[in-house]
PDB file of N, CA and C in Angstrom:
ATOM      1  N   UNK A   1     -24.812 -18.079 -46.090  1.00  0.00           N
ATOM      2  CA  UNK A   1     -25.164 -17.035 -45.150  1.00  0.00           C
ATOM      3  C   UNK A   1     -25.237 -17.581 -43.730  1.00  0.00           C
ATOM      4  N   UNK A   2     -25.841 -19.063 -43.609  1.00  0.00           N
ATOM      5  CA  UNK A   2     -25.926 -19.316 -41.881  1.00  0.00           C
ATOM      6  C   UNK A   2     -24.582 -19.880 -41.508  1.00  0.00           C
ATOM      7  N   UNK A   3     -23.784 -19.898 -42.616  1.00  0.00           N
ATOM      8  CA  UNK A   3     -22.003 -20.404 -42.405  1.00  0.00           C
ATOM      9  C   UNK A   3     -21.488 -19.144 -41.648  1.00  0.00           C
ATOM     10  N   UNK A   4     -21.793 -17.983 -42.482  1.00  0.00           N
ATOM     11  CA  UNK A   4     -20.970 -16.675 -41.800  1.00  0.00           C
ATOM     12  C   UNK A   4     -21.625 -16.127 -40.611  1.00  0.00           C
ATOM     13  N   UNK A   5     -23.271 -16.808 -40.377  1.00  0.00           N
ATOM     14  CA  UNK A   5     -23.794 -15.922 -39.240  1.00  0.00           C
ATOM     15  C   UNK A   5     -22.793 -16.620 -37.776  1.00  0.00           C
ATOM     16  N   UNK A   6     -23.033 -18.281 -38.366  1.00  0.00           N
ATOM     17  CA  UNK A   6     -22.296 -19.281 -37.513  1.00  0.00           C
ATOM     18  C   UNK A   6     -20.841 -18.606 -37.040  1.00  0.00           C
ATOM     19  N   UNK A   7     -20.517 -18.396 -37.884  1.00  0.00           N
ATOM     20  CA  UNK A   7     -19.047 -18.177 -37.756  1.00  0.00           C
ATOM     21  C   UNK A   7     -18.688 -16.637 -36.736  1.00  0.00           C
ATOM     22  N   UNK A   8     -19.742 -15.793 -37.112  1.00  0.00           N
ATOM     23  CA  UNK A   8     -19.328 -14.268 -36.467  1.00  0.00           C
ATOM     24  C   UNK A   8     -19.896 -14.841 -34.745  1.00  0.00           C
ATOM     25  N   UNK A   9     -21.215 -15.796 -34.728  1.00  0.00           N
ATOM     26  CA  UNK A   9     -21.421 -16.073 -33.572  1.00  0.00           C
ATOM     27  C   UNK A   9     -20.474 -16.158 -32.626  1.00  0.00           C
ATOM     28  N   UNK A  10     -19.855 -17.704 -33.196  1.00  0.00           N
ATOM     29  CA  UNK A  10     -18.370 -18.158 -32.445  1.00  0.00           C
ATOM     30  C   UNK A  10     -17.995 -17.015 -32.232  1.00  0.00           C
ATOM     31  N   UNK A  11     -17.338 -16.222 -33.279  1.00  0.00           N
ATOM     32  CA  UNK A  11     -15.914 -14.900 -32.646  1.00  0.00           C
ATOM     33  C   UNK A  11     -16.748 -14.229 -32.227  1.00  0.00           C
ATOM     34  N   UNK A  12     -18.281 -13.899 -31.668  1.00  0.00           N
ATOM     35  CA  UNK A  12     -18.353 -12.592 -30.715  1.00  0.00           C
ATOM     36  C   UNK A  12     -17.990 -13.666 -29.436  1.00  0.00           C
ATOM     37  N   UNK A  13     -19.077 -15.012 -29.433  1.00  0.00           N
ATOM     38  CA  UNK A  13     -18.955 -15.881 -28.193  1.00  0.00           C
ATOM     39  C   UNK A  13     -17.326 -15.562 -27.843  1.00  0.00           C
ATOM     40  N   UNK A  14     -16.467 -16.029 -28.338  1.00  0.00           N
ATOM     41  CA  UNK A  14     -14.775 -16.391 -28.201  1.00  0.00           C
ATOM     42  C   UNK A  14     -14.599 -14.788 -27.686  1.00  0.00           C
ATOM     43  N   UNK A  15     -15.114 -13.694 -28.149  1.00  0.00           N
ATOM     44  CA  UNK A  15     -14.329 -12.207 -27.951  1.00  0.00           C
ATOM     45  C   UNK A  15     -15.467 -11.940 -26.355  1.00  0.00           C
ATOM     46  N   UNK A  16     -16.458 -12.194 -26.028  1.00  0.00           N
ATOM     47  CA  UNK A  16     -17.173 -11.908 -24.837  1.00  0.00           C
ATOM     48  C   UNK A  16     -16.455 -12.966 -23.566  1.00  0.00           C
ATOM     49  N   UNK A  17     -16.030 -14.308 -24.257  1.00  0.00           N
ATOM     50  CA  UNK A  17     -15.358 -15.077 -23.399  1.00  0.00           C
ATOM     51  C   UNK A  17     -13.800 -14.350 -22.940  1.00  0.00           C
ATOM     52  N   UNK A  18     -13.010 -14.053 -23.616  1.00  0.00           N
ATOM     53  CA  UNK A  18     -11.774 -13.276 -23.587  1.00  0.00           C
ATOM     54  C   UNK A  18     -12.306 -12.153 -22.593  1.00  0.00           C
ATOM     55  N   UNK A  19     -13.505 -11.242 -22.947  1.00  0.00           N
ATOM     56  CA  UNK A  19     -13.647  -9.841 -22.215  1.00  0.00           C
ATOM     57  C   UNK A  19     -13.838 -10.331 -20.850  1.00  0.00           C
ATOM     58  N   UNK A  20     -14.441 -11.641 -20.317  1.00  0.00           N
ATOM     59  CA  UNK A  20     -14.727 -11.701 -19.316  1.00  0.00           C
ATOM     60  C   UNK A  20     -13.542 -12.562 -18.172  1.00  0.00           C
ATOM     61  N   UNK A  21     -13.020 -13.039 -18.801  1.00  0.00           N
ATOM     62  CA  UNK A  21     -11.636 -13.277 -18.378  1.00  0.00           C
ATOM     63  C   UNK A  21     -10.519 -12.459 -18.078  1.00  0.00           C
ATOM     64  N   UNK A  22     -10.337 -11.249 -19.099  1.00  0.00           N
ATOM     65  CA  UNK A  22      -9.795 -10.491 -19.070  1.00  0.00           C
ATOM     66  C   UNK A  22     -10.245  -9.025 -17.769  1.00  0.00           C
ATOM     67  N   UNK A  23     -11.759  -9.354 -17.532  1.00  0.00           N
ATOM     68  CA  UNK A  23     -12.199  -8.509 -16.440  1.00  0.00           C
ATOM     69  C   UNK A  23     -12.171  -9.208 -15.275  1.00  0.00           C
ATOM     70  N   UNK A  24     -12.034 -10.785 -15.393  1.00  0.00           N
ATOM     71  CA  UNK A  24     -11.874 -11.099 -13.958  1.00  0.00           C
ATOM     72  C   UNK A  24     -10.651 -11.126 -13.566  1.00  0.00           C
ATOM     73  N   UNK A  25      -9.803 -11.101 -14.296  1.00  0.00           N
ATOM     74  CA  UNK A  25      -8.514 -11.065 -14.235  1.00  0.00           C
ATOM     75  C   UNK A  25      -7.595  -9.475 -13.906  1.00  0.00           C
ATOM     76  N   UNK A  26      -8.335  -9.125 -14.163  1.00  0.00           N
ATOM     77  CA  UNK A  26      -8.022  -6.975 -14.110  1.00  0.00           C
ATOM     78  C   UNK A  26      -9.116  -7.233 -12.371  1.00  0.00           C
ATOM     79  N   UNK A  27      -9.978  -7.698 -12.340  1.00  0.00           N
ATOM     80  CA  UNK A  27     -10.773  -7.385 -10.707  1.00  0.00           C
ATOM     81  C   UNK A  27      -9.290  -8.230  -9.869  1.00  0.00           C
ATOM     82  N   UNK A  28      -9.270  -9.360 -10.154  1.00  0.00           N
ATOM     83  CA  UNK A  28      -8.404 -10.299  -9.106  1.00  0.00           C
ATOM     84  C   UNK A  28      -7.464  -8.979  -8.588  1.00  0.00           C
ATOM     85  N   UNK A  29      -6.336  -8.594  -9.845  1.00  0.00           N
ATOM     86  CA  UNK A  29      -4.813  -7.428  -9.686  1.00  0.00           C
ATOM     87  C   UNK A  29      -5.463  -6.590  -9.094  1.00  0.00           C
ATOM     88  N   UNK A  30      -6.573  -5.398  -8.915  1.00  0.00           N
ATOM     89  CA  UNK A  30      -7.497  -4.315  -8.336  1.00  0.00           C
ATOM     90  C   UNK A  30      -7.431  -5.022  -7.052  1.00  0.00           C
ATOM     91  N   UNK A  31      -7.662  -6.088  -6.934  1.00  0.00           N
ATOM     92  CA  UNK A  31      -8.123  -6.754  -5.180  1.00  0.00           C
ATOM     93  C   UNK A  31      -6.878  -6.674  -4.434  1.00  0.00           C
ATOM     94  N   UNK A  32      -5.628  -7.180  -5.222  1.00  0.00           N
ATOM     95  CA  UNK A  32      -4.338  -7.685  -4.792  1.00  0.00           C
ATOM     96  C   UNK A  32      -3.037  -5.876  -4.639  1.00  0.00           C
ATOM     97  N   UNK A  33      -3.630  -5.525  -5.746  1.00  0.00           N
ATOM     98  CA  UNK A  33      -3.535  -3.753  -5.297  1.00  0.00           C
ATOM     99  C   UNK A  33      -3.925  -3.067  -4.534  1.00  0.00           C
ATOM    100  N   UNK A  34      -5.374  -3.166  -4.149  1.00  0.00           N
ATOM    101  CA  UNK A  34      -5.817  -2.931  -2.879  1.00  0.00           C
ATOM    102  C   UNK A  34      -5.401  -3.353  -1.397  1.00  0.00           C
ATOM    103  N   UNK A  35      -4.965  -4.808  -1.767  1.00  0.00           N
ATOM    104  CA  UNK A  35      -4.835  -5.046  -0.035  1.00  0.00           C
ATOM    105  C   UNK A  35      -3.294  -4.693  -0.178  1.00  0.00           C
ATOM    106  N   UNK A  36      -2.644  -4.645  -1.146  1.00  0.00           N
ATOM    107  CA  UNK A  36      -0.952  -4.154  -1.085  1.00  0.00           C
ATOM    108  C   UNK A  36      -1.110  -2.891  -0.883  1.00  0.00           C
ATOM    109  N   UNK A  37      -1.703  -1.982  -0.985  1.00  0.00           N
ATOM    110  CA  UNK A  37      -1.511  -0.399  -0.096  1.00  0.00           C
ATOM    111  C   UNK A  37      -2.732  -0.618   1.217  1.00  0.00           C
ATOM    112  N   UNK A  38      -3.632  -1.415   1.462  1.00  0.00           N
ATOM    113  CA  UNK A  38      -3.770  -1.030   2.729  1.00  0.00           C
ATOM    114  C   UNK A  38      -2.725  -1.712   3.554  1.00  0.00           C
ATOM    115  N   UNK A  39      -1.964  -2.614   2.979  1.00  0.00           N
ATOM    116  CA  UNK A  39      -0.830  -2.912   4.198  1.00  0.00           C
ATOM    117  C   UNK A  39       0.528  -2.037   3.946  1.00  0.00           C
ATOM    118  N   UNK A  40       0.876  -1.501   2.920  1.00  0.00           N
ATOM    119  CA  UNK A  40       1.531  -0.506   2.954  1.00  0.00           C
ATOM    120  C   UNK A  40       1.150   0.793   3.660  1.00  0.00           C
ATOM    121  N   UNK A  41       0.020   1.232   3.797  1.00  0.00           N
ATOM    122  CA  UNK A  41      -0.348   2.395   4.551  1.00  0.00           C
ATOM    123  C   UNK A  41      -0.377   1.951   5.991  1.00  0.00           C
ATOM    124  N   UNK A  42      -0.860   0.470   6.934  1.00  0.00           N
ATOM    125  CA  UNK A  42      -0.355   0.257   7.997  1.00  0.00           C
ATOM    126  C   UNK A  42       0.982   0.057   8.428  1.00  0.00           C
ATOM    127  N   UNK A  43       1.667   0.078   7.328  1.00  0.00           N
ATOM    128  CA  UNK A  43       3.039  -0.343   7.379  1.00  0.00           C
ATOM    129  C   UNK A  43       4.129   1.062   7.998  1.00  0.00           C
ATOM    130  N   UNK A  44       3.042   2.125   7.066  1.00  0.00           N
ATOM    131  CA  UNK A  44       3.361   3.608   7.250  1.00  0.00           C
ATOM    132  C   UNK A  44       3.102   4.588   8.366  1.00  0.00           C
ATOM    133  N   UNK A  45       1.991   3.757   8.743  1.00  0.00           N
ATOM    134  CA  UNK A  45       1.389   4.194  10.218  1.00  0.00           C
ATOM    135  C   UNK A  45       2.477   4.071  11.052  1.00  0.00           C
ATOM    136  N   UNK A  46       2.606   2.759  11.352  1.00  0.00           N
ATOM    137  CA  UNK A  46       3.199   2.206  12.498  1.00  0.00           C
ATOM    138  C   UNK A  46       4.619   2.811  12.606  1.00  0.00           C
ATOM    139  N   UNK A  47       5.552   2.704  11.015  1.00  0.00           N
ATOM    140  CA  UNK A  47       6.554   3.444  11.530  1.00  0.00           C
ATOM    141  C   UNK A  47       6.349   5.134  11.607  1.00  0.00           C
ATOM    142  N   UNK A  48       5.263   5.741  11.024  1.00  0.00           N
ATOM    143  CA  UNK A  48       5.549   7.368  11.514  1.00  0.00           C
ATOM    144  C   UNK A  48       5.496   7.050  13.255  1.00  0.00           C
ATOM    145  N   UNK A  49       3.880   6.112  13.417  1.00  0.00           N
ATOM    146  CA  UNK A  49       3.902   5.995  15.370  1.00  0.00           C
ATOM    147  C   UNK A  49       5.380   5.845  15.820  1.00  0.00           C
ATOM    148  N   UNK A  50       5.876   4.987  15.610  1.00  0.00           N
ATOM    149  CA  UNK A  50       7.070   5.030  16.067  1.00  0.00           C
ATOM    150  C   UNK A  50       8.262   5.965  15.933  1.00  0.00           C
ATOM    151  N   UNK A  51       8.155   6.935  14.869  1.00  0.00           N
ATOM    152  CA  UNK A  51       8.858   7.743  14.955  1.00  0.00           C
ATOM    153  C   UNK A  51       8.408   9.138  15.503  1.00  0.00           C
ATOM    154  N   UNK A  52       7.210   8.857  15.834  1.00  0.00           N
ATOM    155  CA  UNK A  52       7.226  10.368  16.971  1.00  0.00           C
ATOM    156  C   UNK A  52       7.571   9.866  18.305  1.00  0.00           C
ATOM    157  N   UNK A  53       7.530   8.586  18.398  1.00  0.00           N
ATOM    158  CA  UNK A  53       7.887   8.272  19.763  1.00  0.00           C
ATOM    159  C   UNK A  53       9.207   8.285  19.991  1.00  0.00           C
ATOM    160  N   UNK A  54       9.898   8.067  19.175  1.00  0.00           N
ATOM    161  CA  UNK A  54      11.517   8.349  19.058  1.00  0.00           C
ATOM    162  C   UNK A  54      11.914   9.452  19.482  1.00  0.00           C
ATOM    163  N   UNK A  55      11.041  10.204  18.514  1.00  0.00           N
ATOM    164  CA  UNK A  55      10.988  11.839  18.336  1.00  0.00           C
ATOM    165  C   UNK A  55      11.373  12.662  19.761  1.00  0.00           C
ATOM    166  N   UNK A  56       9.498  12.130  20.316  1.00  0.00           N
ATOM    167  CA  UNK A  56       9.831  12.390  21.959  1.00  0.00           C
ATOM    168  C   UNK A  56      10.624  12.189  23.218  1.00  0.00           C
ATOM    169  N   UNK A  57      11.439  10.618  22.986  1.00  0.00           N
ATOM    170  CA  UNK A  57      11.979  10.344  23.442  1.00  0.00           C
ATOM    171  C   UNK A  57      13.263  11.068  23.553  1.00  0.00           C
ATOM    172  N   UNK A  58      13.735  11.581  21.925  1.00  0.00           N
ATOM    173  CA  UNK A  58      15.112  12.204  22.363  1.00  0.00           C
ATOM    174  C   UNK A  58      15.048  13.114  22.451  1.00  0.00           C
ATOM    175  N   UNK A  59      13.609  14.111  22.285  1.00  0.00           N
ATOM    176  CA  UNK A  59      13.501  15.494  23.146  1.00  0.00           C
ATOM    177  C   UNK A  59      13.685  15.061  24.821  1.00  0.00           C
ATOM    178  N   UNK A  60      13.293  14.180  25.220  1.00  0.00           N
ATOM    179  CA  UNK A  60      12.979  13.962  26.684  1.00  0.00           C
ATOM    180  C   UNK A  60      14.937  13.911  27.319  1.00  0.00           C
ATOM    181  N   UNK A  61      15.651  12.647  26.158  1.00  0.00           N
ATOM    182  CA  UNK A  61      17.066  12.675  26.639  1.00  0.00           C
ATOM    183  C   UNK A  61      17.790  13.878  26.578  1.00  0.00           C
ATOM    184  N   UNK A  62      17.342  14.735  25.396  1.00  0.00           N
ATOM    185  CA  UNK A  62      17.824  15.969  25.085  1.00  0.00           C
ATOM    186  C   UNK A  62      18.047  16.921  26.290  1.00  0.00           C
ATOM    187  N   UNK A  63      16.516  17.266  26.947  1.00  0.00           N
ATOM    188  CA  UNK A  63      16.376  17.823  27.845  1.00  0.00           C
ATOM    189  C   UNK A  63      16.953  17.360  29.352  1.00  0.00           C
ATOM    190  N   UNK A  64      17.264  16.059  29.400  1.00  0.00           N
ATOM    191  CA  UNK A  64      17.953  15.233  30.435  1.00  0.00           C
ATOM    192  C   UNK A  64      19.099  15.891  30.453  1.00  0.00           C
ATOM    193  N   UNK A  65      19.781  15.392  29.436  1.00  0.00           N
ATOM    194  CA  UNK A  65      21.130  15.971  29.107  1.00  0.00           C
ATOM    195  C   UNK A  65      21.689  17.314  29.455  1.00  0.00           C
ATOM    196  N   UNK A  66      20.686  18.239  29.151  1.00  0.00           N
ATOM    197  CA  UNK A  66      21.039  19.770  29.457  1.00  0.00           C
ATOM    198  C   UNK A  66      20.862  19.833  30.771  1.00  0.00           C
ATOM    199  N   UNK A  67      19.861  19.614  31.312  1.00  0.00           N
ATOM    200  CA  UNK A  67      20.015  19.410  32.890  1.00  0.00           C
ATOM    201  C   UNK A  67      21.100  19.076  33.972  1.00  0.00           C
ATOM    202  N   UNK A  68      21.569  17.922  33.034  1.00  0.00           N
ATOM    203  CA  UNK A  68      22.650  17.291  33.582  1.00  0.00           C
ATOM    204  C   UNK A  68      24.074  18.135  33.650  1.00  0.00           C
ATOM    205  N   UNK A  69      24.249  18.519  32.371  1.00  0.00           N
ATOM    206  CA  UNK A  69      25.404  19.763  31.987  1.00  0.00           C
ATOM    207  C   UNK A  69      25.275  20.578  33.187  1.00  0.00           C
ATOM    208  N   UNK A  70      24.408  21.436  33.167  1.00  0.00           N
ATOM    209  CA  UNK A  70      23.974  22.134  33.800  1.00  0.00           C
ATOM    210  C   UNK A  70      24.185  22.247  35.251  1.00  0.00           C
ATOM    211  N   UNK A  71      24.020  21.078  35.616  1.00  0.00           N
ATOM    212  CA  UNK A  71      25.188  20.789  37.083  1.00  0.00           C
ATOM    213  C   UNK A  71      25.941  20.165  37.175  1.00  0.00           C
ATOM    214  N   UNK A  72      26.905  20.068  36.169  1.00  0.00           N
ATOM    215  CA  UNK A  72      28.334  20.314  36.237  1.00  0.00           C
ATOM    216  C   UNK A  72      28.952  21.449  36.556  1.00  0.00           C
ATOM    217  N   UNK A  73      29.818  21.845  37.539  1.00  0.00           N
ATOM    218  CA  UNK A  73      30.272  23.012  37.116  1.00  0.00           C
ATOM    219  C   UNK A  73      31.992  23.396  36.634  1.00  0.00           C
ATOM    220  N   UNK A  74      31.174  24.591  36.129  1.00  0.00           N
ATOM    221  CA  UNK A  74      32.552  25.074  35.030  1.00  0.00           C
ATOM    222  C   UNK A  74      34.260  25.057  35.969  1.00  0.00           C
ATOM    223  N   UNK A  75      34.950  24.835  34.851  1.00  0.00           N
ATOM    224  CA  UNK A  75      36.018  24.748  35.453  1.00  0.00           C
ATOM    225  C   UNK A  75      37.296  25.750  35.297  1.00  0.00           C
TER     226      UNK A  75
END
């Protein structure tokens, strides 16, 4: 009987050792997932920023442009 208590000891010890490895190991990937979308979401920032600035910009040439047409005259 203190052979098998011995023995279930070990395999809970061995199965609580595994769980806790296995949870520090699942926290580490959670950490490394985490900082991979907050730099994907700055990543996302920066180019939408930059693409409204584009945006504006070729409303601004857009409107250049028609201006420009505009005194040309027809022929």
């Amino acid at each position: 009987m203190d052979a098998e208590l011995a023995s279930l000891e070990q395999k809970l010890e061995q199965l609580l050792t595994r769980h806790a490895e296995e949870q520090a190991r699942l926290r580490s990937q959670h950490a490394a997932a985490l900082a991979d979308a907050r730099s994907l979401q700055e990543r996302v920032d920066a180019l939408e920023a930059a693409n409204r600035e584009l945006t504006d910009k070729l409303g601004l040439v857009g409107s250049r442009l028609e201006a420009l047409l505009a005194r040309i005259p027809e022929a």
